[in-house]
Protein backbone atom coordinates (compact mmCIF):
# COMPACT_ATOMS: atom_id res chain seq x y z
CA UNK A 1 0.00 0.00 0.00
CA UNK A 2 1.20 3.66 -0.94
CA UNK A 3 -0.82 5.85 0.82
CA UNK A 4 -3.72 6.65 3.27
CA UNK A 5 -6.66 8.48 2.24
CA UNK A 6 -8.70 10.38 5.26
CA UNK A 7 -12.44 11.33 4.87
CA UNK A 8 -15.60 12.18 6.28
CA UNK A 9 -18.59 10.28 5.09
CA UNK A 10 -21.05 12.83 4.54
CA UNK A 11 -23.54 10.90 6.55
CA UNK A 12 -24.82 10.46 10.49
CA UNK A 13 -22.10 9.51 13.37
CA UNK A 14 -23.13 5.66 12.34
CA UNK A 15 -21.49 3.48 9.69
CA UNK A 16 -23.79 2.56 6.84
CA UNK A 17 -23.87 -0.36 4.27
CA UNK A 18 -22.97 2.13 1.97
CA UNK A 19 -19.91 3.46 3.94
CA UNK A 20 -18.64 -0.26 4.61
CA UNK A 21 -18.52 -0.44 0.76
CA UNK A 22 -16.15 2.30 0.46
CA UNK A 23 -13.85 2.76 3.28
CA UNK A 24 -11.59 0.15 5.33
CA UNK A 25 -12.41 1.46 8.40
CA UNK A 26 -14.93 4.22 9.60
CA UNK A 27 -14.74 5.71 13.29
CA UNK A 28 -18.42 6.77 14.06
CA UNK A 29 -19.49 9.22 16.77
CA UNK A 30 -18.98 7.34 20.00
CA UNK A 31 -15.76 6.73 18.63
CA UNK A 32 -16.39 2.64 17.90
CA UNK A 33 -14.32 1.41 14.51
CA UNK A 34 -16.43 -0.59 11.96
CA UNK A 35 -14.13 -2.35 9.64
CA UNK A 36 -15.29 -1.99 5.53
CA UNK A 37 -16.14 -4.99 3.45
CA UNK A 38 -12.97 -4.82 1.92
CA UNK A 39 -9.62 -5.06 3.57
CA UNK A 40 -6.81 -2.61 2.27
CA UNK A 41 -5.23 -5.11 0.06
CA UNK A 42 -7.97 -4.81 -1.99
CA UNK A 43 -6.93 -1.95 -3.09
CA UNK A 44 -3.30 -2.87 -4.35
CA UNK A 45 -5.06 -3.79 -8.17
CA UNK A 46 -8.75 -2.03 -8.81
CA UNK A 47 -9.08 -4.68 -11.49
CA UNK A 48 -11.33 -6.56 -9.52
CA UNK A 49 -13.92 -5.83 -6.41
CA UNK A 50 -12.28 -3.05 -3.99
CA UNK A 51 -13.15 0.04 -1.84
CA UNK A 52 -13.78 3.20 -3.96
CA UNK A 53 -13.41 6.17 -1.82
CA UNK A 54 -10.87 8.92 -4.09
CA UNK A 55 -11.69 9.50 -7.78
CA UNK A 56 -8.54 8.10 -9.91
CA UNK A 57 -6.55 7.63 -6.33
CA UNK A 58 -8.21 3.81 -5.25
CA UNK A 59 -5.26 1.84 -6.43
CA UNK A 60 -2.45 1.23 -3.35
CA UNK A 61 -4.25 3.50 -1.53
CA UNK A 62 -6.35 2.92 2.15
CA UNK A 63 -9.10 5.03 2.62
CA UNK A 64 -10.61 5.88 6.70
CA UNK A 65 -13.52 7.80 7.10
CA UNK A 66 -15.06 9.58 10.27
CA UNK A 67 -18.85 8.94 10.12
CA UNK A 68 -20.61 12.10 9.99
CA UNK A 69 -21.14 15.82 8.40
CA UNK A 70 -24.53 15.15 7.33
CA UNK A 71 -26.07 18.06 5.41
CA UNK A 72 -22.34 20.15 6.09
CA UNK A 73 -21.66 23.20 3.80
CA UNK A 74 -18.30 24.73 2.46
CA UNK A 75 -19.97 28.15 1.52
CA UNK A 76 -21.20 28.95 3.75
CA UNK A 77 -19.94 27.11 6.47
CA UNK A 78 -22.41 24.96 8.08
CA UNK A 79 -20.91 22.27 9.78
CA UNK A 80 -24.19 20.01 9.57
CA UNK A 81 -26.45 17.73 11.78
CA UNK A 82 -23.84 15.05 12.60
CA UNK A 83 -20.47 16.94 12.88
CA UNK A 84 -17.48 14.98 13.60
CA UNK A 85 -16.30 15.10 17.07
CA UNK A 86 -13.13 15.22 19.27
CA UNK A 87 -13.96 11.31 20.79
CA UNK A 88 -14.10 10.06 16.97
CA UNK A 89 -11.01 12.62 16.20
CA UNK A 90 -8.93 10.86 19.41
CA UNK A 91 -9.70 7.53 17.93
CA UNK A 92 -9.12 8.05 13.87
CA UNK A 93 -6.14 9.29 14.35
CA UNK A 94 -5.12 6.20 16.11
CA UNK A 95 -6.42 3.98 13.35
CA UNK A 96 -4.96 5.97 11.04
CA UNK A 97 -1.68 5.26 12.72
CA UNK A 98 -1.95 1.59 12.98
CA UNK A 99 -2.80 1.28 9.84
CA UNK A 100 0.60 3.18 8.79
CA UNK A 101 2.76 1.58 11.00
CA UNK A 102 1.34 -1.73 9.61
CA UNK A 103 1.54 -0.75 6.06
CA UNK A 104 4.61 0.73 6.33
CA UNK A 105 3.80 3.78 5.10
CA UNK A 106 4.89 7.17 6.32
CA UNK A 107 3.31 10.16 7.68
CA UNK A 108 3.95 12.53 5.32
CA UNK A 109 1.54 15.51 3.03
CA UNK A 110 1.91 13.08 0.03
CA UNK A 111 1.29 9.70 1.68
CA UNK A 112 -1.39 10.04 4.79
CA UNK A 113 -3.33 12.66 3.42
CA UNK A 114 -7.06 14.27 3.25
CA UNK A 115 -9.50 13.71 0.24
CA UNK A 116 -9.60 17.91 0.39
CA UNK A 117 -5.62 17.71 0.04
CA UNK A 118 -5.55 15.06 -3.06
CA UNK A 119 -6.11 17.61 -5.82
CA UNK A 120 -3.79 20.58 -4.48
CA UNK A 121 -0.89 18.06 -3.64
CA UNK A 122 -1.30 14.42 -5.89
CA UNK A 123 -2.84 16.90 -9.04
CA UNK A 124 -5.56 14.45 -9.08
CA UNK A 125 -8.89 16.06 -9.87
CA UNK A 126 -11.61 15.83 -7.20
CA UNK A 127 -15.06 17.09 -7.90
CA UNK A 128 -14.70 19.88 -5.24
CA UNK A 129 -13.97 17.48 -2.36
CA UNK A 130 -13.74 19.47 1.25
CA UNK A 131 -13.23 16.42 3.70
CA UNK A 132 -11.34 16.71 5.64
CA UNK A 133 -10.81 20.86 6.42
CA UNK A 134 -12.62 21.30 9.52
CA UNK A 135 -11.91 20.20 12.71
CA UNK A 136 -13.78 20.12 15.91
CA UNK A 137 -13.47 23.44 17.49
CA UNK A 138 -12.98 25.05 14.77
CA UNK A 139 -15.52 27.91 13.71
CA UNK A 140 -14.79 27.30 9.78
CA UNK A 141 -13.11 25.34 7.56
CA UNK A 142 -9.42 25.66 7.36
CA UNK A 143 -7.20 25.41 4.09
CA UNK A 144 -7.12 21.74 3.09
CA UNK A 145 -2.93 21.70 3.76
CA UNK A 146 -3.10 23.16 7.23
CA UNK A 147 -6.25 20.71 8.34
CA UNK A 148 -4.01 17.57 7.12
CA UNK A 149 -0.65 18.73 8.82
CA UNK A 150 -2.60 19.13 12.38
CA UNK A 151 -3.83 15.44 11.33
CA UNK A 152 -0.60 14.27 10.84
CA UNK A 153 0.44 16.21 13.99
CA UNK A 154 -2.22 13.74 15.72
CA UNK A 155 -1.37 10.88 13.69
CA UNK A 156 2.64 10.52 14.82
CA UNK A 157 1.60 11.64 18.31
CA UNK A 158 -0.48 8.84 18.90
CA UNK A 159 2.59 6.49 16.95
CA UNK A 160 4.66 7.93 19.63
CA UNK A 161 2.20 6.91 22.29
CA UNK A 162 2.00 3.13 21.01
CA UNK A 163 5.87 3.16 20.45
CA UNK A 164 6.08 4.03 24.13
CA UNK A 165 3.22 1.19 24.95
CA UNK A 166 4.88 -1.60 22.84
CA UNK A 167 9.04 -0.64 24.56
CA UNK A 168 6.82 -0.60 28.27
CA UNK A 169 5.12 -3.97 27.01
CA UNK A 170 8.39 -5.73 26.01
CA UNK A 171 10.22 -4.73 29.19
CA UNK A 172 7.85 -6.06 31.22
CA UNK A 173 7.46 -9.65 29.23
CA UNK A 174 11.26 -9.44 29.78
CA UNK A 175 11.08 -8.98 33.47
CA UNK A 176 8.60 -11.89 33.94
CA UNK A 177 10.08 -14.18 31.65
């Protein structure tokens, strides 16, 4: 896998059918992760069945979604009925980490990236998508660059965290062993 694609999924804070279909994971509003129909290796050929979530992007790539931003507006701003929240935030940035560390893939602007920041940083056309460039707290939505670096800002904190988890994990099998 190349890459990690982050979304919102436009819907309520629940996972639907339709959102299993397209994403690997989705985080929904109480912050539990529902795992797509497909798994990421799907996605290494789109020759066959696979999880469509970026326009001309599906191939290597993993796409995570937050569910929510029902009804949500770019211009004007209207965040919607269903916004996504700082519990779902917490916890899809760690999936979003696992999933890198497993894959292998860096955090960096072109490889764990927003569906807003595809177009302005891959050149890969995308119908005027705006998830992800607003974040809880925020009062509107932020340029698609800056949203995905404090992402990425999340993302390697919370690698940090399970870094720190897995050393304190094999010292102590170490200890009792």
């Amino acid at each position: 896998m190349k890459r990690i694609i982050m979304h919102w999924t436009a819907g309520w804070g629940v996972a639907s059918n339709l959102d299993r279909e397209h994403y690997h994971a989705i985080v929904e509003g109480d912050g539990n992760v529902v795992y797509g129909r497909f798994r990421p290796e799907d996605n290494e050929s789109t020759a066959t069945t696979y999880a469509a979530h970026t326009r001309g992007l599906n191939t290597g790539s993993i796409g995570l979604a937050m569910a929510g931003m029902v009804g949500a507006t770019e211009k004007p701003f209207y965040r919607g009925k269903s916004p996504i929240n700082m519990t779902q935030l917490t916890t899809f940035a760690d999936i979003v980490a696992e999933m890198a560390l497993t894959y292998d893939i860096p955090v960096t602007r072109r490889t764990v990236l927003t569906h807003a920041e595809v177009e302005p940083t891959l050149g890969v056309w995308q119908r005027g998508k705006w998830d992800i460039n607003w974040l809880p707290g925020e009062n509107a939505p932020l340029d698609p660059i800056e949203a995905g670096d404090r992402l990425r800002s999340l993302v390697k904190l919370s690698q940090l965290v399970m870094a720190k988890k897995s050393i304190k994990t094999r010292i102590i099998e170490r200890l009792v062993a």
